[in-house]
N, C-alpha and C. Protein backbone atom coordinates (compact mmCIF):
# COMPACT_ATOMS: atom_id res chain seq x y z
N UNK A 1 9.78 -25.61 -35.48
CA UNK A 1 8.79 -25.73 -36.52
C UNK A 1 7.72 -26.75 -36.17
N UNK A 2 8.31 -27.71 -35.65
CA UNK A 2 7.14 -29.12 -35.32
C UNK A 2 6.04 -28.50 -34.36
N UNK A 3 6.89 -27.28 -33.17
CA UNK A 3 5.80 -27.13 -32.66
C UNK A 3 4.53 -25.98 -32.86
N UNK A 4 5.25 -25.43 -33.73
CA UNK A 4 3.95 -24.59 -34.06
C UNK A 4 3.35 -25.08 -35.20
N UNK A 5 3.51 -26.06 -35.99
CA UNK A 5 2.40 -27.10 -36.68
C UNK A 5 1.72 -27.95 -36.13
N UNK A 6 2.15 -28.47 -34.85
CA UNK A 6 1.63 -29.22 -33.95
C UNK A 6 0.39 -27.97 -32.79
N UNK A 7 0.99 -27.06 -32.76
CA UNK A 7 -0.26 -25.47 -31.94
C UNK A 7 -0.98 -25.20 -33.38
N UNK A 8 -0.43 -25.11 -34.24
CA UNK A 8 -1.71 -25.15 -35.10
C UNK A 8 -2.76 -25.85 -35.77
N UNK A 9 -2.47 -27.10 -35.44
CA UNK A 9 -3.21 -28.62 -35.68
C UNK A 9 -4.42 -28.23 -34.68
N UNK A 10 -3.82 -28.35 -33.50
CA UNK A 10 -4.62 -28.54 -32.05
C UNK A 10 -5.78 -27.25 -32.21
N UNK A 11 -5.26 -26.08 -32.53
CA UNK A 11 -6.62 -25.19 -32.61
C UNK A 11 -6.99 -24.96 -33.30
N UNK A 12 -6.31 -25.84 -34.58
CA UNK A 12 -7.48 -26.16 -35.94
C UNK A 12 -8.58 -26.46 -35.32
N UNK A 13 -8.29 -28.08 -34.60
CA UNK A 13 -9.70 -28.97 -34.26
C UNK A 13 -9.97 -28.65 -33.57
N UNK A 14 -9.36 -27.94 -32.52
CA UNK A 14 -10.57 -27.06 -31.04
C UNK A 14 -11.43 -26.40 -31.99
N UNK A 15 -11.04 -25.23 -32.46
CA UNK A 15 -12.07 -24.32 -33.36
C UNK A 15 -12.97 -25.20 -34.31
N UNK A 16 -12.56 -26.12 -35.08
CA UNK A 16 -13.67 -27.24 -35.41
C UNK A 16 -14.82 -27.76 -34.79
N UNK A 17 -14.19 -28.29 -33.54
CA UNK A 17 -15.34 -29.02 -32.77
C UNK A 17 -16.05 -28.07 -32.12
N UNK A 18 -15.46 -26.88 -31.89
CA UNK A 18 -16.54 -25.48 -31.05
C UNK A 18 -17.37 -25.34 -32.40
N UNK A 19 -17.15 -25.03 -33.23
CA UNK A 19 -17.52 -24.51 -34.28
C UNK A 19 -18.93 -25.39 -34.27
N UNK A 20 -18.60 -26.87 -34.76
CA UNK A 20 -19.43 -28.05 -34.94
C UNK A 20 -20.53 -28.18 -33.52
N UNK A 21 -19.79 -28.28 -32.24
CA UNK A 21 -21.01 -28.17 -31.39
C UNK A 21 -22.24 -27.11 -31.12
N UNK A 22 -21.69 -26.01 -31.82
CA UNK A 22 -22.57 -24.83 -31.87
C UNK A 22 -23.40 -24.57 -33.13
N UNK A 23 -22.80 -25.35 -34.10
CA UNK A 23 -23.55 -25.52 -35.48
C UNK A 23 -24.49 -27.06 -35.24
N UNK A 24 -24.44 -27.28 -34.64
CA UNK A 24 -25.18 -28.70 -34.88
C UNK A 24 -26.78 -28.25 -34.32
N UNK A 25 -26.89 -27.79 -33.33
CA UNK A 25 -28.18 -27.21 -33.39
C UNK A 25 -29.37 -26.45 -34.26
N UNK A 26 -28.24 -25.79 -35.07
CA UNK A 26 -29.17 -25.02 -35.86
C UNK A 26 -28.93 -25.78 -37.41
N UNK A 27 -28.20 -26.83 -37.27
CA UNK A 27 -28.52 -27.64 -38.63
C UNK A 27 -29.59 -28.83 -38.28
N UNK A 28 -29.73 -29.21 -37.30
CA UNK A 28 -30.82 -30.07 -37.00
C UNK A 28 -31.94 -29.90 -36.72
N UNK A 29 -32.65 -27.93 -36.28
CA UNK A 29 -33.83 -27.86 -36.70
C UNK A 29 -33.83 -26.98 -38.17
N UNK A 30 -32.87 -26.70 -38.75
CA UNK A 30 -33.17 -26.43 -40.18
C UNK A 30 -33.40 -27.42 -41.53
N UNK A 31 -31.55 -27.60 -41.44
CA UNK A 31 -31.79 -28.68 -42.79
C UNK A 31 -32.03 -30.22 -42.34
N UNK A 32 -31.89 -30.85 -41.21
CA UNK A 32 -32.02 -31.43 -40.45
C UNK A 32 -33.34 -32.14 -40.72
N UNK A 33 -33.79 -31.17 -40.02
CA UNK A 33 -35.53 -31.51 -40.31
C UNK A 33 -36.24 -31.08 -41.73
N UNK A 34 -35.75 -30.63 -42.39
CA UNK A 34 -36.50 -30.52 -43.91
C UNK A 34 -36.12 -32.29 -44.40
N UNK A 35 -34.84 -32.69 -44.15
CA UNK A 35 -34.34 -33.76 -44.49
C UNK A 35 -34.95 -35.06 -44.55
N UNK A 36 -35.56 -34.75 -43.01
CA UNK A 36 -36.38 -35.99 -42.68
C UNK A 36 -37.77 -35.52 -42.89
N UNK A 37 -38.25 -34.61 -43.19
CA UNK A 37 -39.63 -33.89 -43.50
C UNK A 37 -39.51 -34.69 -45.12
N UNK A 38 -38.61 -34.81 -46.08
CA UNK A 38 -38.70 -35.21 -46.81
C UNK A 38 -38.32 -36.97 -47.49
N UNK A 39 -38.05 -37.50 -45.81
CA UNK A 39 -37.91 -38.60 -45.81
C UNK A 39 -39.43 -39.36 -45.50
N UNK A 40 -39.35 -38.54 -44.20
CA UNK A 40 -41.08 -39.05 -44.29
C UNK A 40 -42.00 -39.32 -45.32
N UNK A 41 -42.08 -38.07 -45.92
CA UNK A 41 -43.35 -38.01 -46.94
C UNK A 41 -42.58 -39.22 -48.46
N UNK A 42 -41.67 -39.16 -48.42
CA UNK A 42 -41.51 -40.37 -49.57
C UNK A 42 -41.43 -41.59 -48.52
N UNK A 43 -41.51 -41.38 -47.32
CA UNK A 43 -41.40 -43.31 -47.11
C UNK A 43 -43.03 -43.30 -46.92
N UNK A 44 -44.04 -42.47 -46.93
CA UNK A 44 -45.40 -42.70 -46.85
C UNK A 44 -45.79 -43.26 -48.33
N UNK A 45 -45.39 -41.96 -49.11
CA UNK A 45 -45.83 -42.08 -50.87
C UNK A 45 -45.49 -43.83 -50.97
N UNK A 46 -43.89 -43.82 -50.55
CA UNK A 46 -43.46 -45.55 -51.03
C UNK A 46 -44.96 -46.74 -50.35
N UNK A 47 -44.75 -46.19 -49.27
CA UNK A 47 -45.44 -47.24 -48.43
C UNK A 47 -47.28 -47.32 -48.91
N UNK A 48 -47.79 -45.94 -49.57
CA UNK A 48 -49.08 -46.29 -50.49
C UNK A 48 -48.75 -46.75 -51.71
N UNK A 49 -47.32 -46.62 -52.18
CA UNK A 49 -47.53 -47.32 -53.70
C UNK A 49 -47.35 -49.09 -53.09
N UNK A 50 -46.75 -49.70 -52.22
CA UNK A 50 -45.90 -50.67 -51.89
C UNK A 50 -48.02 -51.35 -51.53
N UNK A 51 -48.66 -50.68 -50.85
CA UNK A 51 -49.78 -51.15 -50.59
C UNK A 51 -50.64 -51.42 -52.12
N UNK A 52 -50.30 -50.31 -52.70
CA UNK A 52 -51.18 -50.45 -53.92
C UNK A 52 -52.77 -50.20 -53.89
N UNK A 53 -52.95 -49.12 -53.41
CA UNK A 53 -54.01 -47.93 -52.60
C UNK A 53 -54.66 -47.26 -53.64
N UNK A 54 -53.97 -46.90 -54.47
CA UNK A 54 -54.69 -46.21 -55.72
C UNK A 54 -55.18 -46.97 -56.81
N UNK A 55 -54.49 -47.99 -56.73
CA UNK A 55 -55.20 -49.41 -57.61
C UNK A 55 -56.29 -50.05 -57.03
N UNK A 56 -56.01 -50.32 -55.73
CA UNK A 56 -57.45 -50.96 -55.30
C UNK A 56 -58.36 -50.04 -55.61
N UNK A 57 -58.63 -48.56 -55.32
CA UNK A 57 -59.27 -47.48 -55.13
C UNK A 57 -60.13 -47.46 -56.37
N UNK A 58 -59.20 -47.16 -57.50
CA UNK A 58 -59.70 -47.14 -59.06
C UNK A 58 -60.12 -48.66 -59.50
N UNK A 59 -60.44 -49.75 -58.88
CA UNK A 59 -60.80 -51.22 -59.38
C UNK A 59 -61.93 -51.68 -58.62
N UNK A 60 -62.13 -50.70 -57.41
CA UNK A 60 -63.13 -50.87 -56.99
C UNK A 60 -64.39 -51.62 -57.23
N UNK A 61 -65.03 -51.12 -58.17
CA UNK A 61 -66.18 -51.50 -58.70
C UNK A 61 -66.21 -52.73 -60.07
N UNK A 62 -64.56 -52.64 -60.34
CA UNK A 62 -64.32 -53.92 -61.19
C UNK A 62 -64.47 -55.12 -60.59
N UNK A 63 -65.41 -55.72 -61.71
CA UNK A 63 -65.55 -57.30 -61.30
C UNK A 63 -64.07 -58.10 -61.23
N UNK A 64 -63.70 -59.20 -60.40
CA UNK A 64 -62.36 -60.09 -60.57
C UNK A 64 -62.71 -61.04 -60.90
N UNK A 65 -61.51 -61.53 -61.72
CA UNK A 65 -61.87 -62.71 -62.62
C UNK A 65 -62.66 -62.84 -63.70
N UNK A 66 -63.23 -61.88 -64.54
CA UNK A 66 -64.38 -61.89 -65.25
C UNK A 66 -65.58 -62.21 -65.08
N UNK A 67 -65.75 -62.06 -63.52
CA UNK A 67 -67.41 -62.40 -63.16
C UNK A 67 -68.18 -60.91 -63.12
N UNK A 68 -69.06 -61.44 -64.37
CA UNK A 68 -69.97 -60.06 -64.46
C UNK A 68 -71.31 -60.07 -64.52
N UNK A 69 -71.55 -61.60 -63.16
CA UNK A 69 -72.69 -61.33 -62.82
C UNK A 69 -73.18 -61.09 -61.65
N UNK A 70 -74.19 -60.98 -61.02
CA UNK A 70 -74.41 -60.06 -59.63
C UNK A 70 -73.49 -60.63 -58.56
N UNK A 71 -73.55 -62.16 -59.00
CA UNK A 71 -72.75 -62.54 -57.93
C UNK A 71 -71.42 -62.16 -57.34
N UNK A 72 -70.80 -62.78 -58.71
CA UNK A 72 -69.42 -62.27 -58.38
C UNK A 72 -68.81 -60.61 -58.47
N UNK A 73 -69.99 -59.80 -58.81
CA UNK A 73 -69.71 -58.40 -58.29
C UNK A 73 -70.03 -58.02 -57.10
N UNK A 74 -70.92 -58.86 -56.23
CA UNK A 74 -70.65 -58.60 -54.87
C UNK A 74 -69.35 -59.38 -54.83
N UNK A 75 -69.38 -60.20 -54.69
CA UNK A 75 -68.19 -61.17 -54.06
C UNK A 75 -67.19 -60.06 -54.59
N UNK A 76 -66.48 -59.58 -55.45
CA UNK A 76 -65.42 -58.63 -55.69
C UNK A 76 -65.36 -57.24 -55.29
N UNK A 77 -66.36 -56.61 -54.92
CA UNK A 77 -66.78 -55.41 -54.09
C UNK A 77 -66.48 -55.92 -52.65
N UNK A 78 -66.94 -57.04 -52.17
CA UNK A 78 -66.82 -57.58 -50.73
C UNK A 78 -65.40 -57.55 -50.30
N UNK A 79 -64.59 -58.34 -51.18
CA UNK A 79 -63.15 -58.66 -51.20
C UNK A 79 -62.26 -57.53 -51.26
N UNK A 80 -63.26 -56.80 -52.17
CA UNK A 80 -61.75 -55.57 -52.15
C UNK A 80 -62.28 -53.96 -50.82
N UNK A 81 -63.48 -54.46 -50.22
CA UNK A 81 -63.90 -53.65 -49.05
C UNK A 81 -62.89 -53.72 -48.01
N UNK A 82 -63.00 -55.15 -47.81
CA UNK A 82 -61.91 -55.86 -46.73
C UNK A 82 -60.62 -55.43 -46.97
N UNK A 83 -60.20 -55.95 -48.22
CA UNK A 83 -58.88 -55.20 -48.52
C UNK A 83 -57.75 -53.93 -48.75
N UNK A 84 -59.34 -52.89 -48.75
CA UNK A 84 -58.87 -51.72 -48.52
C UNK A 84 -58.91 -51.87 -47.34
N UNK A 85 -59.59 -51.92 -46.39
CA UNK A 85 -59.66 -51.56 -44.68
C UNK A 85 -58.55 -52.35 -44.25
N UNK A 86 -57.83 -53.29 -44.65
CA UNK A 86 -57.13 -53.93 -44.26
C UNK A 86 -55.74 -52.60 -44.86
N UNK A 87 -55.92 -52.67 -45.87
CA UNK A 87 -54.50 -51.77 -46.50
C UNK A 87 -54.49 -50.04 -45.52
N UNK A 88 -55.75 -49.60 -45.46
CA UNK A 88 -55.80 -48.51 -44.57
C UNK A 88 -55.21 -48.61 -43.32
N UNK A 89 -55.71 -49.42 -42.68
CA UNK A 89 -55.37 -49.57 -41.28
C UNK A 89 -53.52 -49.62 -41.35
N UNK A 90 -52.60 -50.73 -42.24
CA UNK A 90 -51.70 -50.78 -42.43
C UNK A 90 -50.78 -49.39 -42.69
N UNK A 91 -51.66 -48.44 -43.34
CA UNK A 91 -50.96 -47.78 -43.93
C UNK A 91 -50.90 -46.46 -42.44
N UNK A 92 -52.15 -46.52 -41.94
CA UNK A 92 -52.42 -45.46 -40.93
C UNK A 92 -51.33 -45.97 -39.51
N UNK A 93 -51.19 -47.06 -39.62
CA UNK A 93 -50.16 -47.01 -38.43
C UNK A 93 -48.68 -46.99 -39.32
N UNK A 94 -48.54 -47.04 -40.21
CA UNK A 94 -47.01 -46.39 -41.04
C UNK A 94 -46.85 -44.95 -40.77
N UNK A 95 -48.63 -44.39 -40.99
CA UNK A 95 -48.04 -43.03 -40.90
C UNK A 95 -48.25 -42.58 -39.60
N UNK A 96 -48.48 -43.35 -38.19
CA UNK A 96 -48.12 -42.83 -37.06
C UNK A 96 -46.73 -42.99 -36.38
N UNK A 97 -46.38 -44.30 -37.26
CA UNK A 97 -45.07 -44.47 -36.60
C UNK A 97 -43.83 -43.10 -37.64
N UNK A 98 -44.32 -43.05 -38.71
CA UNK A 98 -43.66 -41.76 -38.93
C UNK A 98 -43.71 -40.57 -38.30
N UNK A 99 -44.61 -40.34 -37.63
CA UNK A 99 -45.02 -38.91 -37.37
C UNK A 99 -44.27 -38.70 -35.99
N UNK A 100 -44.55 -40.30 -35.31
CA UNK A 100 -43.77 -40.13 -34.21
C UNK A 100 -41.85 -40.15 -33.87
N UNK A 101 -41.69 -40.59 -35.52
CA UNK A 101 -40.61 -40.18 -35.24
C UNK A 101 -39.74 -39.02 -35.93
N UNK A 102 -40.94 -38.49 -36.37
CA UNK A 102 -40.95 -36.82 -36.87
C UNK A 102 -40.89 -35.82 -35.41
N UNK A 103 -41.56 -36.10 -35.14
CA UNK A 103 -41.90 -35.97 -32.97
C UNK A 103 -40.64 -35.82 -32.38
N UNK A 104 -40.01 -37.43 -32.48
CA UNK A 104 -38.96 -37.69 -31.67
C UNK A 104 -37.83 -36.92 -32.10
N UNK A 105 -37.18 -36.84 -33.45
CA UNK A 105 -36.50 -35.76 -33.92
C UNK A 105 -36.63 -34.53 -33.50
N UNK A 106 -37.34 -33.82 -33.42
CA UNK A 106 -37.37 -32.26 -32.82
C UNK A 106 -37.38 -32.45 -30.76
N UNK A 107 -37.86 -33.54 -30.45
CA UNK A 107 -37.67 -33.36 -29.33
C UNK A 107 -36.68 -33.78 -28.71
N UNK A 108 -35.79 -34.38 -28.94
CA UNK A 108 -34.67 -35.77 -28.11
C UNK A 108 -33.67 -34.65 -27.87
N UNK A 109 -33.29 -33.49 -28.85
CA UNK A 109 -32.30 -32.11 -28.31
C UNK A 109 -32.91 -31.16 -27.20
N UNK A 110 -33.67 -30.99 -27.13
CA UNK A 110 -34.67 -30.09 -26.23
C UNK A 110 -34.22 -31.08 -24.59
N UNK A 111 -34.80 -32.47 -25.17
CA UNK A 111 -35.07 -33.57 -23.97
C UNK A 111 -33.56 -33.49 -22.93
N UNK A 112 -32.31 -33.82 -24.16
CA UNK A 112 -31.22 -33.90 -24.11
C UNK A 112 -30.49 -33.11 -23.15
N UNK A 113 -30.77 -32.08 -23.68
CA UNK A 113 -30.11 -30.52 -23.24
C UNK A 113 -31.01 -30.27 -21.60
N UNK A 114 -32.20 -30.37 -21.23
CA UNK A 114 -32.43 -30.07 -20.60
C UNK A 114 -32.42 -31.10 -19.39
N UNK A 115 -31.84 -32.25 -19.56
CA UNK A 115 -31.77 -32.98 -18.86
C UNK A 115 -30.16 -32.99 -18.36
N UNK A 116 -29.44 -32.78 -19.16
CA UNK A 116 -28.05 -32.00 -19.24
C UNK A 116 -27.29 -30.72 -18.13
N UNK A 117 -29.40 -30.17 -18.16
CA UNK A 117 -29.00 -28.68 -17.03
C UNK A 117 -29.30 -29.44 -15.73
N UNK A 118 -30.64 -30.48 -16.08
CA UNK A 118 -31.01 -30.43 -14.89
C UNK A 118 -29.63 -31.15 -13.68
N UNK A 119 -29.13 -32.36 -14.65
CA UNK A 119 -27.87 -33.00 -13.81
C UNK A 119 -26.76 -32.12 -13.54
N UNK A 120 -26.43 -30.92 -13.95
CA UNK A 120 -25.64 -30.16 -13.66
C UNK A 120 -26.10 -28.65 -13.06
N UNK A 121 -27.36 -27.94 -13.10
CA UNK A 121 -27.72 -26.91 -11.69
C UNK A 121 -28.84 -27.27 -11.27
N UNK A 122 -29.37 -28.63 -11.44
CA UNK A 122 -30.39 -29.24 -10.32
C UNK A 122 -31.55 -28.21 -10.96
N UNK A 123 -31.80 -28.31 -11.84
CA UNK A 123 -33.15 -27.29 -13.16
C UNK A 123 -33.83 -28.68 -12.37
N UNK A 124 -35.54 -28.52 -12.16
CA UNK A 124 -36.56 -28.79 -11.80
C UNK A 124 -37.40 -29.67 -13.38
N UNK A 125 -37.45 -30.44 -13.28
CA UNK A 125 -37.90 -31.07 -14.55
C UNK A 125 -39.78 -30.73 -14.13
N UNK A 126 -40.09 -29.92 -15.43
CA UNK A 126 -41.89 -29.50 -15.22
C UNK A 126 -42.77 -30.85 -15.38
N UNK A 127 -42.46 -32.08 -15.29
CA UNK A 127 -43.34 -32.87 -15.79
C UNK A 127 -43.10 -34.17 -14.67
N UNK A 128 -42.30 -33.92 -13.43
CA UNK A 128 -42.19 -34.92 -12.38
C UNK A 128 -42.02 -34.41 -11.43
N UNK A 129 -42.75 -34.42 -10.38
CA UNK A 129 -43.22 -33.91 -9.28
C UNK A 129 -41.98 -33.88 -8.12
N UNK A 130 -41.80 -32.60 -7.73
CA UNK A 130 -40.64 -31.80 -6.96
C UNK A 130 -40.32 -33.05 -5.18
């Protein structure tokens, strides 16, 4: 009895892990990547509310501090020019470093695998010279 609970353990988890290495591909460009497709776009949304992008945007032309005379409506137009370009720039390299690792996700299995053939039937890598 022990040993055919023990033969049936063993090709439980063989058939598991075949199962799992052959499913893992097609869950990582399906749900995989919707996953992080939807990680991205809320760590951007977070990262314009966290800047506070739509507030500067809409205050624009509001005087700060209650100065509502020419002066201090330049001076508060000036301040919040800077401060958007400053918040843009911040926000535009958030969303490159996302994108690139939107990038890196779809490519690191491709990279993986084919680097995989090349160490095992000597496959010709197209991007380093023979």
């Amino acid at each position: 009895m022990s040993n055919s609970v023990a033969w049936a353990a063993t090709k439980y988890i063989l058939i598991e892990v075949l199962l799992d290495v052959v499913y893992f591909p097609v869950w990582w460009y399906t749900k995989g990547v919707v996953k992080l497709g939807r990680y991205c776009i809320a760590s951007l949304a977070m990262r314009a509310r966290n800047l506070s992008l739509g507030i500067w945007l809409k205050n624009m032309f509001t005087p700060m501090f209650g100065q509502y005379d020419w002066q201090g409506r330049l001076i508060s137009f000036m301040m919040r020019v800077v401060m958007l370009v400053y918040k843009f720039i911040a926000f535009g390299v958030w969303a490159i470093i996302v994108t690139l690792l939107f990038v890196f996700w779809l490519v690191v299995p491709v990279a993986a695998g084919w680097y995989a053939l090349y160490q095992m039937v000597n496959l010709p890598l197209p991007f380093l010279p023979s």
